[in-house]
Protein backbone atom coordinates (compact mmCIF):
# COMPACT_ATOMS: atom_id res chain seq x y z
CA UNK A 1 48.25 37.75 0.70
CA UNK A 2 49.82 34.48 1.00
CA UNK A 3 52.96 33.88 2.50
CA UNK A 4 56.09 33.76 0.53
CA UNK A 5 58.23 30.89 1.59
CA UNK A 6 61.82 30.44 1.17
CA UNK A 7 63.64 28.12 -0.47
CA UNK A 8 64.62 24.84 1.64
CA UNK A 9 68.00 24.84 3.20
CA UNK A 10 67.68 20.98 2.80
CA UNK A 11 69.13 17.94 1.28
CA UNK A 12 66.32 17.75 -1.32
CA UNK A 13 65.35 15.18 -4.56
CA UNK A 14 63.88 17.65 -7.00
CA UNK A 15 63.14 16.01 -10.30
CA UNK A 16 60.05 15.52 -12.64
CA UNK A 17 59.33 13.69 -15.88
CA UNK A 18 56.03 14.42 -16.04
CA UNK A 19 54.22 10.92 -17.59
CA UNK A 20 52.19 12.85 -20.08
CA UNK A 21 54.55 15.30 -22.08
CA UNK A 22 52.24 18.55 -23.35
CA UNK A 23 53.23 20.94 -26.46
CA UNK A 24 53.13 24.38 -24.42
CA UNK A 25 50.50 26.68 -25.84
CA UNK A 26 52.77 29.53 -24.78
CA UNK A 27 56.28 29.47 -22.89
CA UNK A 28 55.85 30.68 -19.17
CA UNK A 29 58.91 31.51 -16.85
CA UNK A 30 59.20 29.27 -13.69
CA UNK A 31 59.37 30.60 -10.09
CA UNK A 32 61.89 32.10 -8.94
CA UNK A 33 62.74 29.04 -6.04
CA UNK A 34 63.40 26.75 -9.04
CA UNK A 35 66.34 29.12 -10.32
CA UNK A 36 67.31 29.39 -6.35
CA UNK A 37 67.21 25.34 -6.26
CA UNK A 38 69.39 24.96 -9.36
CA UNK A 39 71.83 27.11 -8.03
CA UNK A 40 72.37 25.06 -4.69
CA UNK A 41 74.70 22.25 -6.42
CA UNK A 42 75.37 20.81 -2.99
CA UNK A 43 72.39 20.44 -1.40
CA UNK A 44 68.64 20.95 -3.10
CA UNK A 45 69.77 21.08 -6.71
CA UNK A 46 72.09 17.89 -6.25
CA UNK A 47 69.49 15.62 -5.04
CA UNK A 48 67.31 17.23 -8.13
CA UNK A 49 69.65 15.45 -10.49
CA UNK A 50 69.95 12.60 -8.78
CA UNK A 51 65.28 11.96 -8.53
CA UNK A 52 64.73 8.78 -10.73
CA UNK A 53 68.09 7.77 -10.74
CA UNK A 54 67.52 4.78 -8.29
CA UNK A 55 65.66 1.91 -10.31
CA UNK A 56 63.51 0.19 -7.71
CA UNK A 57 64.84 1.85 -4.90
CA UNK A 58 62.64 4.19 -2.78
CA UNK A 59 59.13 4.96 -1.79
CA UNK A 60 55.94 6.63 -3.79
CA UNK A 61 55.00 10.16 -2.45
CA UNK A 62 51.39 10.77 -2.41
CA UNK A 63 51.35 14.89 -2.04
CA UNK A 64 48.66 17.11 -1.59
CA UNK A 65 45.68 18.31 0.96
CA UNK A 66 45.36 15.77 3.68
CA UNK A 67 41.96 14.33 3.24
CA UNK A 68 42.91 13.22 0.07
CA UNK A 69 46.22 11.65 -0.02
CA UNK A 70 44.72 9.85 2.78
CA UNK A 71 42.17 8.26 0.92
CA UNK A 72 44.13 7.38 -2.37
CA UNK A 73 47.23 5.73 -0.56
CA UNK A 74 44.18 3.66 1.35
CA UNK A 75 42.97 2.57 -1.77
CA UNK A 76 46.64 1.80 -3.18
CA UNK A 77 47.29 -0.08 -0.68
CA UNK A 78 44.66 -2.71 -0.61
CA UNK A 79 44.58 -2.97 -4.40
CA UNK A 80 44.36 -6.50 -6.30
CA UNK A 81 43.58 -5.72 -9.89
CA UNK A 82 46.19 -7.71 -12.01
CA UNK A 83 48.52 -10.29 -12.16
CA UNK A 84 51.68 -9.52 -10.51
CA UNK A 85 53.86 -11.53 -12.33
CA UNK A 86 52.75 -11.03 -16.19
CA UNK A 87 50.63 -7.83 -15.46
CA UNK A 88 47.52 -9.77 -16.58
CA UNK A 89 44.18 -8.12 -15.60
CA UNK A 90 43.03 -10.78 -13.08
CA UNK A 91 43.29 -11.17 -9.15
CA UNK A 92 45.94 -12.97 -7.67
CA UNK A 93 45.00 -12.13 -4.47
CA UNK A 94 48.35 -10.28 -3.57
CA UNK A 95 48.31 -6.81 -3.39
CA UNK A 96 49.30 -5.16 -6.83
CA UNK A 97 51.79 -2.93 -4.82
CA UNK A 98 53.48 -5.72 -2.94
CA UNK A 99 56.52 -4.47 -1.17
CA UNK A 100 56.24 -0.54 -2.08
CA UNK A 101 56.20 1.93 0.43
CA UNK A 102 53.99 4.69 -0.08
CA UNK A 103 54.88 8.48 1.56
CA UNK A 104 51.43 9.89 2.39
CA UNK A 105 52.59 13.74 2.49
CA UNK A 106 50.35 15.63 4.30
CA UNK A 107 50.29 19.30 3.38
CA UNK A 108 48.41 20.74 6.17
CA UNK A 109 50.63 24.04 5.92
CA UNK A 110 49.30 24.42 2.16
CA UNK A 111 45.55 23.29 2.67
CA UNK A 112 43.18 24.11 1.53
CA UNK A 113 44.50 24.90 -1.96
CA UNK A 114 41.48 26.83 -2.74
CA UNK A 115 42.73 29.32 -0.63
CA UNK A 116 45.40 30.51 -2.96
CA UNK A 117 42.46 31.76 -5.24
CA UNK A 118 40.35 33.11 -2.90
CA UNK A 119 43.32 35.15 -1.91
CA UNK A 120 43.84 35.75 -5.30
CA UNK A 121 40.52 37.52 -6.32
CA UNK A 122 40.55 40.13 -3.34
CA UNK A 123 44.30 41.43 -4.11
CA UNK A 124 45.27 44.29 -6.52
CA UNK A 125 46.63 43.07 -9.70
CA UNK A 126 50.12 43.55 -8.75
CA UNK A 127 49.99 41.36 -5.84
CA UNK A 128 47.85 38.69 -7.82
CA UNK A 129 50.09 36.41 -9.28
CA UNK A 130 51.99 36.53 -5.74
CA UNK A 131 49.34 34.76 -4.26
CA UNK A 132 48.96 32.23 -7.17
CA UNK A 133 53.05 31.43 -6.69
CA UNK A 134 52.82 30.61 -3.09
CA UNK A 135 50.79 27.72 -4.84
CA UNK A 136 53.42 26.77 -7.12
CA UNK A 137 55.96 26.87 -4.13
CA UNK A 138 54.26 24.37 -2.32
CA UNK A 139 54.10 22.18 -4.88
CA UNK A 140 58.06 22.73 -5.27
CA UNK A 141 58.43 22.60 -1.27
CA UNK A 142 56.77 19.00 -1.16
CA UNK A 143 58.85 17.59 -4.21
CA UNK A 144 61.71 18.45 -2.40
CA UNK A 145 60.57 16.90 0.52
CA UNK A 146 59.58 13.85 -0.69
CA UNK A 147 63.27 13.39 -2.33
CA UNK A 148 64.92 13.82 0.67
CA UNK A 149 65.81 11.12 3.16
CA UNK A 150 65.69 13.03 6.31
CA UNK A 151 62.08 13.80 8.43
CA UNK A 152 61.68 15.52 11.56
CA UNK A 153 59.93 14.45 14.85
CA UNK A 154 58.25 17.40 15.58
CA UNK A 155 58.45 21.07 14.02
CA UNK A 156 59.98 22.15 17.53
CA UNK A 157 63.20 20.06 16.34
CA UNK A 158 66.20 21.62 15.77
CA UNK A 159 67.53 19.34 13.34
CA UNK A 160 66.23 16.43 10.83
CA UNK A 161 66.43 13.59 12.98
CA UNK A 162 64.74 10.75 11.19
CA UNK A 163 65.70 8.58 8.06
CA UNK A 164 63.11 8.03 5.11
CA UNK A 165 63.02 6.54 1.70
CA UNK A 166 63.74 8.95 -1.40
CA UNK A 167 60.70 9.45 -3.53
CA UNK A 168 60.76 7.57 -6.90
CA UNK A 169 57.38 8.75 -8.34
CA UNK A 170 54.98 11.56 -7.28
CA UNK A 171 51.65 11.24 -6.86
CA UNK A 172 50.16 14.38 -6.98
CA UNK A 173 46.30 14.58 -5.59
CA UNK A 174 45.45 18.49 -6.62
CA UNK A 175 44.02 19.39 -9.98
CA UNK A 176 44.74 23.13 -8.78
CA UNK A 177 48.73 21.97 -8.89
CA UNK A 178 48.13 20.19 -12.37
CA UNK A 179 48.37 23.70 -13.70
CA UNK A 180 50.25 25.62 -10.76
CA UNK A 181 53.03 24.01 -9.78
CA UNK A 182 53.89 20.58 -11.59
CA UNK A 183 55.25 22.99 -14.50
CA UNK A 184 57.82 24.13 -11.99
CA UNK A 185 58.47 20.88 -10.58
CA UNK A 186 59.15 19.25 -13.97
CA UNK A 187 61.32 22.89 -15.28
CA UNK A 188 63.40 22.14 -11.81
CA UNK A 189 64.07 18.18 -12.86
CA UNK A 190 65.06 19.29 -16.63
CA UNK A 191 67.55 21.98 -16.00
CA UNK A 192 69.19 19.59 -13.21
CA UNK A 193 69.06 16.75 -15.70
CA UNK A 194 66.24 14.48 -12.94
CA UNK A 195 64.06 11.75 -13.88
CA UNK A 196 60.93 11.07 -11.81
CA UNK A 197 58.09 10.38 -12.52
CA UNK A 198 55.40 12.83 -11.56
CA UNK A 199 51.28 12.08 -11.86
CA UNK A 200 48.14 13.89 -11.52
CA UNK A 201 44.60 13.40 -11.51
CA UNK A 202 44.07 15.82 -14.24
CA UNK A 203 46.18 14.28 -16.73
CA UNK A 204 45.48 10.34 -15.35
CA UNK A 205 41.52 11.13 -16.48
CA UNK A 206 41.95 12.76 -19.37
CA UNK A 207 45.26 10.39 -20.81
CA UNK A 208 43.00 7.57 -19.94
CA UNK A 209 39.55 9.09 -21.33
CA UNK A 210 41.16 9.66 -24.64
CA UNK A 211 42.75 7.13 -25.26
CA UNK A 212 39.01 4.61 -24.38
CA UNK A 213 38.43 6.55 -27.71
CA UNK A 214 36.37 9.65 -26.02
CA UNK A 215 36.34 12.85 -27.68
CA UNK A 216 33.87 14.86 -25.97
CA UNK A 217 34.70 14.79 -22.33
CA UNK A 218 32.97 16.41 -19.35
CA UNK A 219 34.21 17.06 -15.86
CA UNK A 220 32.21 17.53 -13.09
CA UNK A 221 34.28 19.79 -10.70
CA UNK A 222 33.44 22.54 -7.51
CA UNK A 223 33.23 26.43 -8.71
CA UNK A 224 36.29 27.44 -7.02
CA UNK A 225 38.27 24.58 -9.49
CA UNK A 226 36.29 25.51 -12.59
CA UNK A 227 36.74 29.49 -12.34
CA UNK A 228 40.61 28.87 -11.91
CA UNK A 229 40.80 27.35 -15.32
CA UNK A 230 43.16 24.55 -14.62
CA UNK A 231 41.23 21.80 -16.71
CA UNK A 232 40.68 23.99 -19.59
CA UNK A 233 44.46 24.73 -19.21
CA UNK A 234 46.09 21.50 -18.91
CA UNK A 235 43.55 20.62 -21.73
CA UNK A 236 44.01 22.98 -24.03
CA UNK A 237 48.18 21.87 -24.00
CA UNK A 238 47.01 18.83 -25.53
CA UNK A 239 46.70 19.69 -28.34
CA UNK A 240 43.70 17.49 -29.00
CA UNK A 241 41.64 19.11 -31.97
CA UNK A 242 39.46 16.26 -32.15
CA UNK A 243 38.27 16.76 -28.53
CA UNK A 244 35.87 18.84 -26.74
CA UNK A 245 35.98 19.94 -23.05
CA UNK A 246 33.28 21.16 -20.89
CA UNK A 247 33.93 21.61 -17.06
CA UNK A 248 30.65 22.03 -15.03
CA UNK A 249 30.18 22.87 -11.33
CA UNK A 250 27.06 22.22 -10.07
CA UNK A 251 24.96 24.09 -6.98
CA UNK A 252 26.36 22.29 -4.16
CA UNK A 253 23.49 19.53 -2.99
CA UNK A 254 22.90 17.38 0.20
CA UNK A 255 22.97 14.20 -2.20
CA UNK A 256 24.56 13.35 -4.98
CA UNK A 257 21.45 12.38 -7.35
CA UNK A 258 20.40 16.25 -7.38
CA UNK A 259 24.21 17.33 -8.12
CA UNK A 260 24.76 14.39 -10.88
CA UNK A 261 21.08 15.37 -12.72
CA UNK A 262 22.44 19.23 -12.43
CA UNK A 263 25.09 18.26 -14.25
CA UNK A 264 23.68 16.59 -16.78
CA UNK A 265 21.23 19.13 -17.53
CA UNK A 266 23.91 21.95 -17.95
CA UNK A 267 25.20 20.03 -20.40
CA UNK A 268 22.06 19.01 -22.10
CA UNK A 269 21.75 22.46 -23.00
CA UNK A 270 25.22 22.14 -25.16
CA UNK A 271 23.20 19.59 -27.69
CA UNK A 272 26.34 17.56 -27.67
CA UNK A 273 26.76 13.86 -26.84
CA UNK A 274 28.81 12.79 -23.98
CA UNK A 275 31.41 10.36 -24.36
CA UNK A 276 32.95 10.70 -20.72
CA UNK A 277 32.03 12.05 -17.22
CA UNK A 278 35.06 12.84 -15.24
CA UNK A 279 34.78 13.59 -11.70
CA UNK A 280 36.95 15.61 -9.85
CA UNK A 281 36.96 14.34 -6.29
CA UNK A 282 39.24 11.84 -4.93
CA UNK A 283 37.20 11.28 -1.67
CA UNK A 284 33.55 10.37 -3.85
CA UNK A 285 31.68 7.70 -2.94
CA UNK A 286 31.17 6.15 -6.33
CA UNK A 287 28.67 3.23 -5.53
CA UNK A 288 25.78 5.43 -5.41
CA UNK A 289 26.82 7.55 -8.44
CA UNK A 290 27.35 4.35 -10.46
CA UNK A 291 23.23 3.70 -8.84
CA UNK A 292 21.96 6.82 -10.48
CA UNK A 293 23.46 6.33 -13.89
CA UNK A 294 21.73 2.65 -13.84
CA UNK A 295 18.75 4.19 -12.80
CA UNK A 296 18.87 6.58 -15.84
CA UNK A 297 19.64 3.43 -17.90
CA UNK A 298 16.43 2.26 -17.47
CA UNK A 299 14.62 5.26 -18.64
CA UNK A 300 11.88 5.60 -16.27
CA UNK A 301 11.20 8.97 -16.91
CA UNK A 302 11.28 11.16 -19.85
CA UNK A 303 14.22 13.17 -18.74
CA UNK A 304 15.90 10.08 -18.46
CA UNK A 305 15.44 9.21 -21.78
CA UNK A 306 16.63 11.93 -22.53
CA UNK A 307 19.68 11.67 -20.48
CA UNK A 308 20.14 8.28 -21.46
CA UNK A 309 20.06 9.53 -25.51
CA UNK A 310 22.79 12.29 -24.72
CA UNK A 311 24.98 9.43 -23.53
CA UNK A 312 27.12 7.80 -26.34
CA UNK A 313 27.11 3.77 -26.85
CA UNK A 314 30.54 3.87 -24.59
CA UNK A 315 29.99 6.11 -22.19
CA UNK A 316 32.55 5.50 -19.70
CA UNK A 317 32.66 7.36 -15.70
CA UNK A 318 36.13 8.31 -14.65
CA UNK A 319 37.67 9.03 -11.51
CA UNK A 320 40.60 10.17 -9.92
CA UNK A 321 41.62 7.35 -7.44
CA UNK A 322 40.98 4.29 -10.43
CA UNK A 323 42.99 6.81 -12.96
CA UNK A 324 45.89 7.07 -10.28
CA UNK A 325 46.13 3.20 -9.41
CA UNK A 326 46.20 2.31 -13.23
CA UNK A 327 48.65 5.45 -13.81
CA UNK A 328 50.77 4.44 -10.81
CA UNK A 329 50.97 0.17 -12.00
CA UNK A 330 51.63 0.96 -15.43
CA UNK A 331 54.45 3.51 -15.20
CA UNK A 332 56.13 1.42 -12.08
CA UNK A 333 55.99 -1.40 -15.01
CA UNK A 334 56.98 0.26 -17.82
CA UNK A 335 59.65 1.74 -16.34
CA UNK A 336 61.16 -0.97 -13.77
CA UNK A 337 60.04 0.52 -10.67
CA UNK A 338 59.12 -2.35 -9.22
CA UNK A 339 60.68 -3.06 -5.69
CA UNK A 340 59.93 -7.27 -6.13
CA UNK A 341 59.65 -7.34 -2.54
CA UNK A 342 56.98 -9.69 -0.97
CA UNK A 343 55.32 -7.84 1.60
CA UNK A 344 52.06 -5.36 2.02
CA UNK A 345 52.46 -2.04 1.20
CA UNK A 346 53.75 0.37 3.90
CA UNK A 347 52.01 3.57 4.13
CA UNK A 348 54.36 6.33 5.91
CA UNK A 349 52.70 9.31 7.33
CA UNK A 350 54.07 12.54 6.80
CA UNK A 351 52.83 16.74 7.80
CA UNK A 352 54.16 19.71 6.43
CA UNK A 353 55.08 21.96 9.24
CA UNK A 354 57.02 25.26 9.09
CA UNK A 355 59.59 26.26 12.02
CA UNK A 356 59.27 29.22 14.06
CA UNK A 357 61.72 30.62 11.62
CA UNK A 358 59.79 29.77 8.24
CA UNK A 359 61.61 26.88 7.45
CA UNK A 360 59.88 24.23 5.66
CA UNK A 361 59.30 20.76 7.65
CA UNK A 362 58.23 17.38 7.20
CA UNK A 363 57.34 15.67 10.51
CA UNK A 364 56.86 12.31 10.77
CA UNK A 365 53.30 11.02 12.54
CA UNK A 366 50.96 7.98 12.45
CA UNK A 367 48.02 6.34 10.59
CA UNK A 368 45.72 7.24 13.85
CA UNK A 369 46.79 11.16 14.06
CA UNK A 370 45.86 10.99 10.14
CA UNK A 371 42.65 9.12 10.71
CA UNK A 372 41.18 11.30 13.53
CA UNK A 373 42.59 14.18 12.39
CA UNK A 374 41.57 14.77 8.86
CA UNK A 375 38.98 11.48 7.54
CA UNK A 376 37.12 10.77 10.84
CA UNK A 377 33.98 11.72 8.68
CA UNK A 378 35.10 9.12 6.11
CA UNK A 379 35.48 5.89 7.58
């Protein structure tokens, strides 16, 4: 059973407009640290109402399993897509992020997420659900953290001794939390009247996918994602009945030419044409993915023909990093968010720790612990 954690005695920032409002396919009750949260007017709950209240002000959070947020604040960082003064899509050779400072939060405490269903499956029924709230929690725990503006030095300190920036968007990296836990994290920003803006790879993909104009969408996920039903959930809250889902997870393979083909044979079987591949992995290496479906271009061989045929006029491939930048420039635009600061983006790195009493943490380390620690195999 996964441990229950209590609720932060903390100044915290809890507050989430979610970018991509849903119509709820059936109302669900919040955990019970949200209602705890609210309560706290002095502490966790005021710094609730106050998320997204600061314009420009404050950094971008990047939340979830280490390897990950790793990777996407890397790629953040050293994007150039646009033009930063009209937003035009051209390089300017300055960083499209000039100035912001991104909070690479580090949830080694929560990791791996999968856990939470493993967990899950082996409990009785009545301790089920417990399991699948510790989830939630953490995504709760981490908002909180990234709103506050204290860190500590090490989870042996007694008290928060170092200052950080207040989170003005959340970037969270999980599809797992798409479904269990941003709910909660938005339900605490409403009822405390918050504003930030929260993301997700789930809804970045499939925002973007349909609105290229694709209807029948695939994802390409691992077994443990697609038998906890959080892309069929967050999809079916759409509400798009011109859409089709399918969510595939292919034997796992020592290439990615034998996964990709798996895939598309599973859903060769559906007799449907596919408008979009999504795939759900923030750490893929997409130059020899984007090889393979040029290879299949050229129909060499009669499967891929026949892969080729299944694939509409547009097919488009979607990831979670590109989805996130685009997601992350065009709400910081939209909105204002903008710090107008000439500088390169700062990446801060942050762990989740817990004391020796339970007590949530957030300790303060360095690019090089991050690097050897959790992406040594990655660059």
């Amino acid at each position: 059973m996964m441990k229950k954690h209590p609720v932060i005695p903390l100044l915290f920032v809890a507050a989430a407009a979610l970018s991509c409002r849903e119509t709820p396919v059936q109302p669900r009750p919040a955990i019970p640290m949200v209602y705890s949260i609210v309560a706290d007017s002095t502490g966790a709950g005021r710094l609730a109402a106050q998320s997204g209240r600061r314009g420009g002000e404050g950094s971008i959070a990047i939340i979830g399993e280490p390897k990950n947020t790793i990777v996407l604040a890397r790629r953040l960082q050293g994007t150039d897509r646009v033009d930063n003064v009209d937003g035009r899509p051209v390089r300017d050779s300055l960083p499209d992020f000039a100035g912001e400072t991104f909070d690479v939060i580090m949830d080694a405490v929560g990791a791996p997420y999968a856990q939470f269903f493993s967990s899950a499956r082996n409990l009785p029924d009545s301790l089920r659900q417990e399991s699948l709230d510790s989830l939630r929690e953490r995504a709760v725990i981490n908002a909180v953290s990234a709103w506050d503006s204290l860190s500590w030095r090490s989870a042996t300190d007694t008290e928060p001794l170092l200052r950080k920036q207040r989170a003005k968007m959340l970037i969270y990296t999980s599809t797992l939390q798409a479904q269990w836990g941003l709910f909660d994290v938005d339900t605490l920003q409403q009822l405390c009247g918050g504003g930030c803006i929260i993301l997700s790879p789930v809804h970045a993909m499939l925002d973007q996918a349909y609105a290229s104009g694709a209807r029948s969408l695939v994802v390409w996920t691992t077994r443990d994602v697609r038998a906890s039903g959080a892309w069929q959930s967050v999809f079916a809250r759409k509400g798009w009945a011109d859409a089709h889902l399918t969510v595939i997870a292919p034997e796992r393979a020592l290439d990615i030419r034998t996964e990709l083909r798996s895939v598309l044979r599973e859903y060769q079987a559906t007799g449907r044409v596919m408008d979009a591949l999504l795939v759900d992995d923030v750490t893929v290496n997409l130059a020899p993915l984007q090889s393979e479906l040029s290879l299949i271009g050229l129909k060499g061989t009669d499967e891929d023909a026949a892969f080729h045929a299944m694939m509409a006029p547009g097919f488009a491939l979607w990831n979670p990093v590109d989805a996130l930048i685009r997601a992350t420039y065009e709400n910081l635009r939209e909105h204002s968010l903008f710090t107008h600061r000439i500088a390169r983006p700062a990446l801060h790195y942050y762990e989740t720790a817990e004391s020796a009493e339970g007590m949530p943490l957030l300790v303060e380390t360095s690019a090089a612990y991050a690097q050897s620690t959790y992406v040594s195999d990655l660059y």
